[in-house]
Protein backbone atom coordinates (compact mmCIF):
# COMPACT_ATOMS: atom_id res chain seq x y z
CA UNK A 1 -2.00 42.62 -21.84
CA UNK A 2 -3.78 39.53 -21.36
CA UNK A 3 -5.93 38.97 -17.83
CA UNK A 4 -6.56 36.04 -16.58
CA UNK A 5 -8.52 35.05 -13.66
CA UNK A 6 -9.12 31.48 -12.53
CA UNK A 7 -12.29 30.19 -11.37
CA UNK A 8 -13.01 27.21 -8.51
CA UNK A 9 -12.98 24.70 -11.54
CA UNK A 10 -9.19 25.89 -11.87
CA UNK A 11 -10.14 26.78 -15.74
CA UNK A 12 -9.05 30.39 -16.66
CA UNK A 13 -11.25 33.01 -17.84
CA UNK A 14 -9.65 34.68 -20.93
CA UNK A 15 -10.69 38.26 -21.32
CA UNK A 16 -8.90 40.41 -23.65
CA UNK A 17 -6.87 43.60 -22.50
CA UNK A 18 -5.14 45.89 -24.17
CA UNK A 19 -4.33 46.45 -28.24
CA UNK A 20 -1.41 44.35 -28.54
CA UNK A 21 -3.04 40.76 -28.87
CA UNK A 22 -5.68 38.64 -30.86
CA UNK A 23 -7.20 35.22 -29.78
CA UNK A 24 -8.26 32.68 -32.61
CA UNK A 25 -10.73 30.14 -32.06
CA UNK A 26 -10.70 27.60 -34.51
CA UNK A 27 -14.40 25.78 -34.26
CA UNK A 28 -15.08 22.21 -36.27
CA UNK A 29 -18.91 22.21 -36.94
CA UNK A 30 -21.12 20.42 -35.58
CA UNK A 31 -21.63 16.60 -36.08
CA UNK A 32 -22.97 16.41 -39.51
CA UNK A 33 -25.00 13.94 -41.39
CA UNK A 34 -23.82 12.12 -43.97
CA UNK A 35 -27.09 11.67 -46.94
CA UNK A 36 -26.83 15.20 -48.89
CA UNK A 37 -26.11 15.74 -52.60
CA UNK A 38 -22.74 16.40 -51.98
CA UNK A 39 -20.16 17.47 -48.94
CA UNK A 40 -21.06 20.91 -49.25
CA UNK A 41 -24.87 20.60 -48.69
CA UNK A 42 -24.47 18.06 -45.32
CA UNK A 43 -26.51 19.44 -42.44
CA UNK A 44 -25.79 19.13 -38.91
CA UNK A 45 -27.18 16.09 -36.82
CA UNK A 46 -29.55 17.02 -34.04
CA UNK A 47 -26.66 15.58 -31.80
CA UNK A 48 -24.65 18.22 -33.57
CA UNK A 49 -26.23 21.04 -32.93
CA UNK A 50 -27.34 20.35 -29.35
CA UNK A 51 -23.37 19.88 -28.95
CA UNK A 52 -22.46 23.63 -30.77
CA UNK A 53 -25.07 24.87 -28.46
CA UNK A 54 -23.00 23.63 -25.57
CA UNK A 55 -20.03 25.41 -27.41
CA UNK A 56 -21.55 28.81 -27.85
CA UNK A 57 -22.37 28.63 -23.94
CA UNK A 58 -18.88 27.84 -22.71
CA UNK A 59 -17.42 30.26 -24.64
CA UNK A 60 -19.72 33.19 -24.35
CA UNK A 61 -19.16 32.45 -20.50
CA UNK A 62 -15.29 32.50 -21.40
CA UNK A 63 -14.33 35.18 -23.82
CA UNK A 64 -17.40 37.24 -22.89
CA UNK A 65 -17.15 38.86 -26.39
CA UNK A 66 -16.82 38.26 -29.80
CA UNK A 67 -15.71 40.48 -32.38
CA UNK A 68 -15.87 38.75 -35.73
CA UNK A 69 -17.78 35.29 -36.71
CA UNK A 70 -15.98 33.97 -39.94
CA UNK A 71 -16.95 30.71 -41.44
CA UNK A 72 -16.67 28.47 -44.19
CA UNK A 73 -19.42 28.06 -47.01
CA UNK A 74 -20.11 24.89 -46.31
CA UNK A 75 -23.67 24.08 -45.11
CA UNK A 76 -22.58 22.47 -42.14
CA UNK A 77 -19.92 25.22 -40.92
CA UNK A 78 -22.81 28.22 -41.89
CA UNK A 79 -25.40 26.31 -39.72
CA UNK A 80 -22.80 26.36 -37.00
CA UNK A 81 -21.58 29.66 -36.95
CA UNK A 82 -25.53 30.57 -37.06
CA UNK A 83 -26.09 28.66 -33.54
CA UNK A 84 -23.13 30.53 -32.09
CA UNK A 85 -23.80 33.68 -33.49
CA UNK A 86 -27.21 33.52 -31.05
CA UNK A 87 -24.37 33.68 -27.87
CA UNK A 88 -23.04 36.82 -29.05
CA UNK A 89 -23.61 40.30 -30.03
CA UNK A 90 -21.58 40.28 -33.21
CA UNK A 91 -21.86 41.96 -36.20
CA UNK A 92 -23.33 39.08 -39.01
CA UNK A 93 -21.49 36.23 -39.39
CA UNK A 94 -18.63 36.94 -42.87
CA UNK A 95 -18.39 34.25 -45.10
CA UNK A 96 -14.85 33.03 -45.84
CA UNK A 97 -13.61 30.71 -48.56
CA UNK A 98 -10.07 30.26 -46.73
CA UNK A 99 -11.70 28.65 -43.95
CA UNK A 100 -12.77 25.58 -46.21
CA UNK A 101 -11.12 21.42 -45.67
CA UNK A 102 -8.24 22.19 -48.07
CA UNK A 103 -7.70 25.51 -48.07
CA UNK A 104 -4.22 27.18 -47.50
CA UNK A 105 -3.54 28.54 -43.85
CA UNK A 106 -1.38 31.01 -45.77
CA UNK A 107 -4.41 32.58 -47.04
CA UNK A 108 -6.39 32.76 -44.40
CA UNK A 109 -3.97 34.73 -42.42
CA UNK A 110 -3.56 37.35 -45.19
CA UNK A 111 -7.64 37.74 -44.66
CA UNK A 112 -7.09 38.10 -41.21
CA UNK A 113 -5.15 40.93 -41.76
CA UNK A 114 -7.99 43.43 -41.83
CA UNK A 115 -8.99 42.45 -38.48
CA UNK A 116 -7.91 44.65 -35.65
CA UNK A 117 -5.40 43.32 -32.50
CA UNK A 118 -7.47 43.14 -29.15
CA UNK A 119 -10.08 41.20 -30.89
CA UNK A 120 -11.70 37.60 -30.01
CA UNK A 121 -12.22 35.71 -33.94
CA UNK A 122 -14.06 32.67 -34.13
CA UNK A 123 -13.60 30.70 -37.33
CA UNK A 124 -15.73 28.40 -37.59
CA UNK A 125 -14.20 25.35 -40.31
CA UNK A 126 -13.33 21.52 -40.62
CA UNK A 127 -10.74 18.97 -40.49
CA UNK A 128 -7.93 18.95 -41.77
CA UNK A 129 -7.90 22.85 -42.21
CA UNK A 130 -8.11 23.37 -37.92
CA UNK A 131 -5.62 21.17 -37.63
CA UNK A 132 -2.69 22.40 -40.33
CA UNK A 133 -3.64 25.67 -39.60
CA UNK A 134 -3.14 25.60 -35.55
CA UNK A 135 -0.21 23.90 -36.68
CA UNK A 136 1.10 26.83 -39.15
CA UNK A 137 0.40 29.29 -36.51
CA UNK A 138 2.12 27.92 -33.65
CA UNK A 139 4.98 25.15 -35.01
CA UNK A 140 5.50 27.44 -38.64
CA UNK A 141 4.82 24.42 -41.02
CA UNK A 142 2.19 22.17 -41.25
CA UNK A 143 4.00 19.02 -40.04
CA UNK A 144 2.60 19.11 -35.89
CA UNK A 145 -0.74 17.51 -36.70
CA UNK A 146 -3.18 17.91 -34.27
CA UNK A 147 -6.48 16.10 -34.41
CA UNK A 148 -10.13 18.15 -33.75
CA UNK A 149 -12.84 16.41 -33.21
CA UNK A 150 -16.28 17.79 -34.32
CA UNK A 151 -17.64 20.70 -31.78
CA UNK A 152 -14.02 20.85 -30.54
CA UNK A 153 -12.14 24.58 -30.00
CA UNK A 154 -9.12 25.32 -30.40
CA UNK A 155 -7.84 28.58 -28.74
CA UNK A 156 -4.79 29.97 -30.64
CA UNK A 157 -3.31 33.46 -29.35
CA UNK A 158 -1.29 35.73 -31.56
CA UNK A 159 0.06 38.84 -30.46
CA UNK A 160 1.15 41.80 -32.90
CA UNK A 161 2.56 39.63 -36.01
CA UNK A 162 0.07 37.75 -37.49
CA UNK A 163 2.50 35.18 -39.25
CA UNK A 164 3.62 31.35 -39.46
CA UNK A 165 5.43 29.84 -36.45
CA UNK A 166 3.74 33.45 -34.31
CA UNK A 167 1.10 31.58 -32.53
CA UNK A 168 0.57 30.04 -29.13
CA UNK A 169 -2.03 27.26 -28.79
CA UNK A 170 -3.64 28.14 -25.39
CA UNK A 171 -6.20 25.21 -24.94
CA UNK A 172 -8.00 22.94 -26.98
CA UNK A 173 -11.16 21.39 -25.88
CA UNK A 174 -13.82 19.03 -27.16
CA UNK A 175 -17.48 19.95 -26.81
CA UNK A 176 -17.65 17.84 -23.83
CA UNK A 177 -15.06 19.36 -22.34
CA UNK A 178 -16.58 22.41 -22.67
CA UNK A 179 -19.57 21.54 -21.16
CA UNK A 180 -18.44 20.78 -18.06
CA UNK A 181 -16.33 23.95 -16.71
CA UNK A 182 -17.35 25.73 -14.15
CA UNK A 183 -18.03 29.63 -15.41
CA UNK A 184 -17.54 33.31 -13.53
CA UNK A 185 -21.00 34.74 -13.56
């Protein structure tokens, strides 16, 4: 079972209870640069990692704990994963192909599967992945776009059945969003 406790700012604090339930969080990367050899070698901006910094913050003060760091290959989504990884104590971060721009959402939720319930999963990936995949979780097609801006979250809860249409999107909040709540210490 889920607790939630709400602080002065009126923004709940998510903790996980019981074995019954896992919580997604679907992270763009950072604001990246756009001189590289190719897409997959762009590097965060300064601006973006001061930004994912923010992120890793807010949500450490949220979740508390994560369980699993997953995140694309891209150079941009490693580096990110990397600054967040410094907010918890996680195991290292896993690599995961079905987290890149046009993978399938189907096949990231048969990788999932090895992941136990009761578990907080940051997946750290880009546009338009996020966005059809919060959609396959929680509307069972990929038709409800959403839009995710870089350094944005997207908290997606799924209880027992880790399937299309199974999903709830909780919250979804840009980095400067994030910054500004008001934490339990």
């Amino acid at each position: 079972m889920q607790k939630r406790q709400f602080n002065p700012g009126g923004v709940a604090d998510i903790r996980m209870g019981g074995n019954d339930t896992m919580i997604l969080y679907f992270i763009r990367h950072g604001e990246a640069g756009h001189v590289a050899p190719s897409d997959f070698d762009r590097t965060l901006t300064t601006r973006g990692e001061g930004a994912v910094h923010g992120v890793g913050r807010a949500l450490a003060g949220m979740i508390g704990r994560a369980h699993c760091i997953s995140a694309s290959p891209l150079v941009r989504a490693q580096q990110t994963a990397l600054i967040l990884q410094g907010y918890f104590d996680v195991v290292p971060i896993e690599t995961c192909d079905h987290l890149t721009p046009g993978a399938s959402p189907a096949n990231l939720l048969e990788e999932l599967r090895h992941c136990t319930n009761d578990s907080n999963i940051l997946l750290v990936s880009h546009e338009p992945f996020i966005s059809t995949c919060v959609s396959y979780l929680t509307y069972g097609s990929t038709d409800a776009r959403i839009s995710i801006r870089p350094a944005s979250v997207a908290c997606v809860h799924v209880g027992a059945v880790l399937e299309r249409g199974a999903g709830r999107l909780d919250w979804l909040m840009s980095a400067e969003q994030l910054a500004h709540m008001k934490h339990p210490e």
